[in-house]
PDB file of N, CA and C in Angstrom:
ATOM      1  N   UNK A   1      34.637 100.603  56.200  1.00  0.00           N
ATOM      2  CA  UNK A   1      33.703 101.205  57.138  1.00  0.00           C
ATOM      3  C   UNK A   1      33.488 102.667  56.772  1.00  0.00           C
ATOM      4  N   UNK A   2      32.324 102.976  57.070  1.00  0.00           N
ATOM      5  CA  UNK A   2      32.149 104.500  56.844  1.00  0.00           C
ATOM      6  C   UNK A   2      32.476 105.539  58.068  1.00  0.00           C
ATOM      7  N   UNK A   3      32.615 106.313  57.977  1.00  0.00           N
ATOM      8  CA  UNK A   3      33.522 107.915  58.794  1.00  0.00           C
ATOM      9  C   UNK A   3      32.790 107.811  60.339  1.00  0.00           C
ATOM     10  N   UNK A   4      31.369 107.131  60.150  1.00  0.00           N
ATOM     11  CA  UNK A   4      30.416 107.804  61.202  1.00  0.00           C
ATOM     12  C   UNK A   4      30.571 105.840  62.202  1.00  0.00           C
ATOM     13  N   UNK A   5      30.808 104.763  61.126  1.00  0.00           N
ATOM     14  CA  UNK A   5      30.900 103.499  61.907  1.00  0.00           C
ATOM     15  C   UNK A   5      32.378 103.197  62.176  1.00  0.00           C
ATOM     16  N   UNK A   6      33.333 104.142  62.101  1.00  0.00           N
ATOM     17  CA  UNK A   6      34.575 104.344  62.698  1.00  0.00           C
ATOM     18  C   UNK A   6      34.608 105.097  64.168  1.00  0.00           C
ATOM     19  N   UNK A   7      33.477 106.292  63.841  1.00  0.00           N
ATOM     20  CA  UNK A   7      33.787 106.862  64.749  1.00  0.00           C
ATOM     21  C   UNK A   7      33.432 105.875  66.315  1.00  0.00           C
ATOM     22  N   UNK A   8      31.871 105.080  65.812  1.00  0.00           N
ATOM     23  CA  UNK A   8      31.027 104.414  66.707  1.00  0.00           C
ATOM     24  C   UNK A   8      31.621 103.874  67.346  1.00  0.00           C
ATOM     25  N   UNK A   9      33.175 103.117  66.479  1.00  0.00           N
ATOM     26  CA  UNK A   9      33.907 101.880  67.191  1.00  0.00           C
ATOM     27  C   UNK A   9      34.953 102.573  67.801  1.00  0.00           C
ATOM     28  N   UNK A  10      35.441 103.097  67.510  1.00  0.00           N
ATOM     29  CA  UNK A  10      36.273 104.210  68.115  1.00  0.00           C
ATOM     30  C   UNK A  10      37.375 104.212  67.245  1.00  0.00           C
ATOM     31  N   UNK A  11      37.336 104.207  66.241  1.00  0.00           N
ATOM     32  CA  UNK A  11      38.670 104.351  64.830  1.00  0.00           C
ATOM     33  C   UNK A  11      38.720 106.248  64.474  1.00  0.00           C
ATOM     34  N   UNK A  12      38.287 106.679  65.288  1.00  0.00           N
ATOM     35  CA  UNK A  12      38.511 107.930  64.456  1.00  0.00           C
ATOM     36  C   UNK A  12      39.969 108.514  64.608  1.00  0.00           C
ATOM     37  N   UNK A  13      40.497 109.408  63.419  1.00  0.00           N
ATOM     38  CA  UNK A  13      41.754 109.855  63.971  1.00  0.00           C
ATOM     39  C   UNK A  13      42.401 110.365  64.950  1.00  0.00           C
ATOM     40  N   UNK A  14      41.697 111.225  65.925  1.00  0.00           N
ATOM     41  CA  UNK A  14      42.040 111.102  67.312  1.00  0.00           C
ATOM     42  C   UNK A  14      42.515 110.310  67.908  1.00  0.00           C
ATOM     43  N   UNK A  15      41.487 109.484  68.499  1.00  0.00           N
ATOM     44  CA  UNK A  15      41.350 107.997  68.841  1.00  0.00           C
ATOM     45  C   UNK A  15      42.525 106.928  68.715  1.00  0.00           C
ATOM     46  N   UNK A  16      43.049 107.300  66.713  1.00  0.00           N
ATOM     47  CA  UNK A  16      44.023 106.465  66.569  1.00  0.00           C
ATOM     48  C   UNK A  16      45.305 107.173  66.928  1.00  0.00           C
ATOM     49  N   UNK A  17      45.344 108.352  66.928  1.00  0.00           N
ATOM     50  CA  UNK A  17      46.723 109.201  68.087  1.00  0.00           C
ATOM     51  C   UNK A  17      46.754 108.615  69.349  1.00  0.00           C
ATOM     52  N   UNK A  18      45.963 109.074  69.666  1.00  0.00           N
ATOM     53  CA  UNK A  18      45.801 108.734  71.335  1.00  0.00           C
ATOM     54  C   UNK A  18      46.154 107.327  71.993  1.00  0.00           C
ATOM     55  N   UNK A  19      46.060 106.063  70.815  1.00  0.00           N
ATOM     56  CA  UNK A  19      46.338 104.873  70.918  1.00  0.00           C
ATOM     57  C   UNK A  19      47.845 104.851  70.568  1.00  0.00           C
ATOM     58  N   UNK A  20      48.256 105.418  69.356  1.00  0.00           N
ATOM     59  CA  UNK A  20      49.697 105.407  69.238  1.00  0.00           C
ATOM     60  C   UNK A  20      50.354 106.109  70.771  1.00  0.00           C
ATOM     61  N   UNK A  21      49.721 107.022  71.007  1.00  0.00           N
ATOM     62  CA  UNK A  21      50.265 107.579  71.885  1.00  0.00           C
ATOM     63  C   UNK A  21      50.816 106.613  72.960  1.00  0.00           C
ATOM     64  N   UNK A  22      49.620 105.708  73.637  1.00  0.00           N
ATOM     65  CA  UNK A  22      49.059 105.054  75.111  1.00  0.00           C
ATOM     66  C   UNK A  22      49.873 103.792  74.555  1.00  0.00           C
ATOM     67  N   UNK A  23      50.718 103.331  72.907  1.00  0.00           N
ATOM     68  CA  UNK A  23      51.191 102.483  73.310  1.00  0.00           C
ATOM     69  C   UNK A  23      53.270 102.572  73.340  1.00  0.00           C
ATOM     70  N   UNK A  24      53.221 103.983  73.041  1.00  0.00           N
ATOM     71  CA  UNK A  24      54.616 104.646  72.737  1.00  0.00           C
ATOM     72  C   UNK A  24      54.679 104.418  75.109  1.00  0.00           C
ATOM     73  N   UNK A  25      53.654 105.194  75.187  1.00  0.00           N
ATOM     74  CA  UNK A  25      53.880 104.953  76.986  1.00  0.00           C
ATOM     75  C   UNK A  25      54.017 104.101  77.485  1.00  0.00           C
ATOM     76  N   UNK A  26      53.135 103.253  76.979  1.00  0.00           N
ATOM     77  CA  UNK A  26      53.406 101.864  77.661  1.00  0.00           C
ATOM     78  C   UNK A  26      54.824 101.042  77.523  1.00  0.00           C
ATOM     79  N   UNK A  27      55.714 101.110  76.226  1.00  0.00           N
ATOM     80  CA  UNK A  27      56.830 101.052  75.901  1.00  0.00           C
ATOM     81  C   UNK A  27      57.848 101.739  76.995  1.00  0.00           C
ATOM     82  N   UNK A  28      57.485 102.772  77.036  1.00  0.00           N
ATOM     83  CA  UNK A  28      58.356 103.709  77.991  1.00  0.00           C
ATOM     84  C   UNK A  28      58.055 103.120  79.601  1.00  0.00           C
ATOM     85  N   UNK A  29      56.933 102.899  80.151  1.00  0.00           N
ATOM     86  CA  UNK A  29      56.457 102.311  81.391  1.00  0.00           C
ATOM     87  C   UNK A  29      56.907 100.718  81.861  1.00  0.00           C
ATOM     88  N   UNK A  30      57.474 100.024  80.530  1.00  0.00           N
ATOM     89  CA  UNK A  30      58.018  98.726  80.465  1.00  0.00           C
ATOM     90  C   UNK A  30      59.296  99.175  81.169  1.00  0.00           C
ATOM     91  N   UNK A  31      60.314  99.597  79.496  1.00  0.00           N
ATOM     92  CA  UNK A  31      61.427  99.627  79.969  1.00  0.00           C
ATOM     93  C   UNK A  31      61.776 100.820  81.140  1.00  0.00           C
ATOM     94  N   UNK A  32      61.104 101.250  82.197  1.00  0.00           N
ATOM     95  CA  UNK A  32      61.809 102.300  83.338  1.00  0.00           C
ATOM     96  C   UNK A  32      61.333 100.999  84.448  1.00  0.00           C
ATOM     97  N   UNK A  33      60.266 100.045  84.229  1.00  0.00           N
ATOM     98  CA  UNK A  33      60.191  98.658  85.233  1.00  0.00           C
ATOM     99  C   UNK A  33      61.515  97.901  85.075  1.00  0.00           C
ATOM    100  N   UNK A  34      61.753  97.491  83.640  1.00  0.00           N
ATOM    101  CA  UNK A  34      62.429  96.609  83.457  1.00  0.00           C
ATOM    102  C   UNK A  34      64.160  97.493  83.873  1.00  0.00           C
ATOM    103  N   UNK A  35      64.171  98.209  83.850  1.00  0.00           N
ATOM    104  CA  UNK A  35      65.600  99.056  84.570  1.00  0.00           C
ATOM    105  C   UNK A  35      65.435  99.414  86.091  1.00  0.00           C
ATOM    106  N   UNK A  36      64.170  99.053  86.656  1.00  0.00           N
ATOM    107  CA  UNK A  36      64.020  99.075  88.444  1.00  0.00           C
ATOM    108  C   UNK A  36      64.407  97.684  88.604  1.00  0.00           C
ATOM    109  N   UNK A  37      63.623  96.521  88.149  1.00  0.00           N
ATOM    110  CA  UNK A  37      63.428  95.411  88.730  1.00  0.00           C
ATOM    111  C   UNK A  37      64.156  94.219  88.113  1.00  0.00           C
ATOM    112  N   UNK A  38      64.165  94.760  86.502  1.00  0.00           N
ATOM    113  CA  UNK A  38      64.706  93.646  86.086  1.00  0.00           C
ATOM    114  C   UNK A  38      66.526  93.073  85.649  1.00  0.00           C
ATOM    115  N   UNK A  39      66.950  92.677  84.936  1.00  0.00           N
ATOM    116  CA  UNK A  39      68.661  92.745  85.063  1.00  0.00           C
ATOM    117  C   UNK A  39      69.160  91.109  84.396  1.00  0.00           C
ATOM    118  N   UNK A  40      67.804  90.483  84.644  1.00  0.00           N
ATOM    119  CA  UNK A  40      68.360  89.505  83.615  1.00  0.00           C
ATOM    120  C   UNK A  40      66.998  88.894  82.826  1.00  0.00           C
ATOM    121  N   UNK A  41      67.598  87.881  81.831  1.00  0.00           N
ATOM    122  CA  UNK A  41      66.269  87.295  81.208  1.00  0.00           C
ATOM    123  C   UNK A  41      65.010  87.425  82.300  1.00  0.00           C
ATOM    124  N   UNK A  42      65.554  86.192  82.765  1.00  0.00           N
ATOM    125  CA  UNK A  42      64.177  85.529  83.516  1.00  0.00           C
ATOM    126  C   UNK A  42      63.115  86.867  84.164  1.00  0.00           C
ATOM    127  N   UNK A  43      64.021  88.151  84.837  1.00  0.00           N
ATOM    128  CA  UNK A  43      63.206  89.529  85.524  1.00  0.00           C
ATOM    129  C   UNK A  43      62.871  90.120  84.598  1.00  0.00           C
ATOM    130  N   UNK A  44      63.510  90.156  83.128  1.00  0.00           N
ATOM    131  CA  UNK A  44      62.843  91.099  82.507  1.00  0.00           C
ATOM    132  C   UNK A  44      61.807  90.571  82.034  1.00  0.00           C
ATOM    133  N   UNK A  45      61.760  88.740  82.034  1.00  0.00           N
ATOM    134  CA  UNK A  45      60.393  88.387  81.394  1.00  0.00           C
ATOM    135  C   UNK A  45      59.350  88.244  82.675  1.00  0.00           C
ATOM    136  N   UNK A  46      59.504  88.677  84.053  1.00  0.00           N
ATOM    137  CA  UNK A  46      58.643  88.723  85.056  1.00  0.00           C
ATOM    138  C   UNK A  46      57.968  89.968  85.077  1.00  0.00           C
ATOM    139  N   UNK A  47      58.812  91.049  84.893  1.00  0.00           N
ATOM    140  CA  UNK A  47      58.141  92.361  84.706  1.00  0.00           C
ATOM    141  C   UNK A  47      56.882  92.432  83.184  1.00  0.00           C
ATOM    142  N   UNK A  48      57.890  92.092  82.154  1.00  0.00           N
ATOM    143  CA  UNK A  48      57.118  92.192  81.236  1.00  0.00           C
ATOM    144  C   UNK A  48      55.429  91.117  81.589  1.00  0.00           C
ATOM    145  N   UNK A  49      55.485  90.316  81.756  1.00  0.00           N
ATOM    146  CA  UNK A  49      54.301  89.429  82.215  1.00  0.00           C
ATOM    147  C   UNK A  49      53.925  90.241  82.768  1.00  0.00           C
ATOM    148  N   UNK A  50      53.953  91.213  84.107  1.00  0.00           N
ATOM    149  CA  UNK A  50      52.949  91.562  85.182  1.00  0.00           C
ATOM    150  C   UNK A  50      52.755  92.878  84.198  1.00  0.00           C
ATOM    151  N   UNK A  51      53.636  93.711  83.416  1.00  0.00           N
ATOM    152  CA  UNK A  51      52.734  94.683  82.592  1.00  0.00           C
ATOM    153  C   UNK A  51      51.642  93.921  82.177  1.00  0.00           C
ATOM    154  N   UNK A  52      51.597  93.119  80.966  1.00  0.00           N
ATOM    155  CA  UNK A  52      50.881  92.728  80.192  1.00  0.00           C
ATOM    156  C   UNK A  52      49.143  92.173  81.105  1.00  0.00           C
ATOM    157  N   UNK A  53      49.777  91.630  82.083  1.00  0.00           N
ATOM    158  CA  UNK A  53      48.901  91.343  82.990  1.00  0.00           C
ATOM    159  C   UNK A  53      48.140  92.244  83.577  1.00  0.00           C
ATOM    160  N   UNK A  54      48.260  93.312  84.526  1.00  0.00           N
ATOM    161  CA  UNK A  54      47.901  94.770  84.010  1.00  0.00           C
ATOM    162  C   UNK A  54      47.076  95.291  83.423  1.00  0.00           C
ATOM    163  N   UNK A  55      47.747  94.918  82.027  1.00  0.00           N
ATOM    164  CA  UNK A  55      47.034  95.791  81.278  1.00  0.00           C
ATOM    165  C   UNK A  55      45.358  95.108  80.649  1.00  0.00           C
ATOM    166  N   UNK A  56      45.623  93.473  80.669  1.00  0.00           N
ATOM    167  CA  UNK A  56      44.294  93.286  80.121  1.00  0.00           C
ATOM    168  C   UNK A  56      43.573  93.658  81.435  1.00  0.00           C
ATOM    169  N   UNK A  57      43.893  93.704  82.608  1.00  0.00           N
ATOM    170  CA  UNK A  57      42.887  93.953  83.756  1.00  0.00           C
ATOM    171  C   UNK A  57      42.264  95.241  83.506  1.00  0.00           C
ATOM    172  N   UNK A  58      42.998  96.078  83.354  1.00  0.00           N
ATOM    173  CA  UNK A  58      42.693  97.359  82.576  1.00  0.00           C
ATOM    174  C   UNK A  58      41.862  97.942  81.185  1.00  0.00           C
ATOM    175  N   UNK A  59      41.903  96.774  80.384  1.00  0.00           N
ATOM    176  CA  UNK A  59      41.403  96.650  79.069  1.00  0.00           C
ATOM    177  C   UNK A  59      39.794  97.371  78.549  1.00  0.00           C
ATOM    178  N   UNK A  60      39.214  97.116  79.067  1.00  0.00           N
ATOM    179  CA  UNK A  60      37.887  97.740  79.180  1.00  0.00           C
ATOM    180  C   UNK A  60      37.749  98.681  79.785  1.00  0.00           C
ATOM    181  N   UNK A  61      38.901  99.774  80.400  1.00  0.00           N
ATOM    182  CA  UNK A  61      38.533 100.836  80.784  1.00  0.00           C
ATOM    183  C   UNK A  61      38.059 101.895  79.748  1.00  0.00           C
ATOM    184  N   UNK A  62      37.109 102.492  80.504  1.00  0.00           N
ATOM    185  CA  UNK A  62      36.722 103.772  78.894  1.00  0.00           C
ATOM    186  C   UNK A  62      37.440 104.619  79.132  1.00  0.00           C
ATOM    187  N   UNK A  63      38.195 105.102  79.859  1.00  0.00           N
ATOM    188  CA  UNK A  63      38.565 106.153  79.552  1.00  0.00           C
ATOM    189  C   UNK A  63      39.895 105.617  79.946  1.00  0.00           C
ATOM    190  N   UNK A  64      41.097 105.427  78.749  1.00  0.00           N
ATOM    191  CA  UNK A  64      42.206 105.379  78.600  1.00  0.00           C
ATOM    192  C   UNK A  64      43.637 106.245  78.758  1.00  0.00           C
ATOM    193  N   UNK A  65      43.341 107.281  78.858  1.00  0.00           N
ATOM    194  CA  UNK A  65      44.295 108.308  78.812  1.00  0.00           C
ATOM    195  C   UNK A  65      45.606 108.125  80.191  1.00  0.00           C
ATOM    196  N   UNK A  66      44.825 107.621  81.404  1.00  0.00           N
ATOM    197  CA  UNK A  66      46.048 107.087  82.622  1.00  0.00           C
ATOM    198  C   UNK A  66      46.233 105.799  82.871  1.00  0.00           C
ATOM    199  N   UNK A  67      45.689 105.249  81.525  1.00  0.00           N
ATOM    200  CA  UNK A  67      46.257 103.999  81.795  1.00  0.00           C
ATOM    201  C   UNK A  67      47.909 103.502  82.095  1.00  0.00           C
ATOM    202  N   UNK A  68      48.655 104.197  81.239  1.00  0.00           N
ATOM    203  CA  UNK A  68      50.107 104.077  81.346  1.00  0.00           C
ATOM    204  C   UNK A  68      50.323 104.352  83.411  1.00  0.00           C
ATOM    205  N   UNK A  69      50.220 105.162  83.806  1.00  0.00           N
ATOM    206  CA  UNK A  69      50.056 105.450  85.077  1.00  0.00           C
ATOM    207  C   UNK A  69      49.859 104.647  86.046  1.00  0.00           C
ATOM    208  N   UNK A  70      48.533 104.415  85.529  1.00  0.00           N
ATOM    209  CA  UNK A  70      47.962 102.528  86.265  1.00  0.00           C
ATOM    210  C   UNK A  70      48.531 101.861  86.264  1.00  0.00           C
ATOM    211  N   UNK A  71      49.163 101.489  85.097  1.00  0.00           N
ATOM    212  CA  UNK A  71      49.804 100.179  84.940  1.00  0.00           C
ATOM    213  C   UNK A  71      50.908  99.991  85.667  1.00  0.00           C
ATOM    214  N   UNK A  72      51.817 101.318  85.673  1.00  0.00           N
ATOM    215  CA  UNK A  72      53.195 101.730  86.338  1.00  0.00           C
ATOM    216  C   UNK A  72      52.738 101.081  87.543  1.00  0.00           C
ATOM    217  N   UNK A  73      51.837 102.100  88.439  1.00  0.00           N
ATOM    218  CA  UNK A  73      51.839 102.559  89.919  1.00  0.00           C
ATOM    219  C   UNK A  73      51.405 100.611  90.149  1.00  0.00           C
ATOM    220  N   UNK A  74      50.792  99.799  89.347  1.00  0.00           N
ATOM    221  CA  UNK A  74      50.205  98.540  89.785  1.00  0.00           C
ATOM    222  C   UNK A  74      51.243  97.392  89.935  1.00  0.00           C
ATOM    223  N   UNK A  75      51.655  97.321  89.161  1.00  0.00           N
ATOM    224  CA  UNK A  75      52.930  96.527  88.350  1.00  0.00           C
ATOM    225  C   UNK A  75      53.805  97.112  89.463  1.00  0.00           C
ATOM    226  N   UNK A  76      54.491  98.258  89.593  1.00  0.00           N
ATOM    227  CA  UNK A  76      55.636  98.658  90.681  1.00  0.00           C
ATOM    228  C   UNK A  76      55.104  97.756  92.120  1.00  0.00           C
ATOM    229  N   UNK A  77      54.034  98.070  92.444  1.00  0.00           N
ATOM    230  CA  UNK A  77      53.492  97.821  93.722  1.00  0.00           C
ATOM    231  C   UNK A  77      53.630  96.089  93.862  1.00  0.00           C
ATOM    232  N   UNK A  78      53.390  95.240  92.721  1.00  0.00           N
ATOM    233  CA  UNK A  78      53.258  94.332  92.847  1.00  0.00           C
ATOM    234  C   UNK A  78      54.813  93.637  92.872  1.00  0.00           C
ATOM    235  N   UNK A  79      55.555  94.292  91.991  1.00  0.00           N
ATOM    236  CA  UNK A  79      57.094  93.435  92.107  1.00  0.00           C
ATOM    237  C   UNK A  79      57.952  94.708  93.579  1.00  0.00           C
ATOM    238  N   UNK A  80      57.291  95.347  93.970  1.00  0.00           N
ATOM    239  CA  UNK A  80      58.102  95.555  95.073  1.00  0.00           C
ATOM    240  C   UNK A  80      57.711  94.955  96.490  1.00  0.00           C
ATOM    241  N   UNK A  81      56.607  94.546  96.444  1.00  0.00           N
ATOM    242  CA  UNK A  81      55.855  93.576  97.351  1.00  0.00           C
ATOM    243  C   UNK A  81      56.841  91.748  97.246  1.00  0.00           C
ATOM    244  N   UNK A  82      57.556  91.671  96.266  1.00  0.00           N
ATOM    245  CA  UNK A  82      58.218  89.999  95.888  1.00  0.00           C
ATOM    246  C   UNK A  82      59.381  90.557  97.019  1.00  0.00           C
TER     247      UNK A  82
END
């Protein structure tokens, strides 16, 4: 691809920080769920599901930067509601 049909899609180097970044958080936003809620297999694979779940709900947001946030504050709300 060329510099300018990277940028279009959103590959530019920024872009690809900002993604390393949003998925280093999301890592971090797992395991501080999975140390509230979870404690064995089966919770840590309930938490992990409702991230993931989450997050495609989230997927098409344009503007990415609080997604980690979202996901937290959604996901918390939902396994403290069980």
């Amino acid at each position: 691809m060329t510099e300018l049909a990277d940028r279009a899609v959103g590959h530019d180097e920024a872009g690809q920080r900002e993604d390393v970044r949003i998925c280093a958080e999301f890592a971090r936003v797992e395991a501080r769920l999975i140390a509230e809620f979870g404690g064995n297999p089966a919770a840590d694979a309930m938490v992990r599901a409702q991230v993931v779940a989450v997050q495609e709900y989230f997927a098409a947001a344009p503007i990415r930067r609080y997604l980690p946030i979202l996901v937290e504050r959604a996901v918390r709300s939902q396994l403290t509601a069980r």
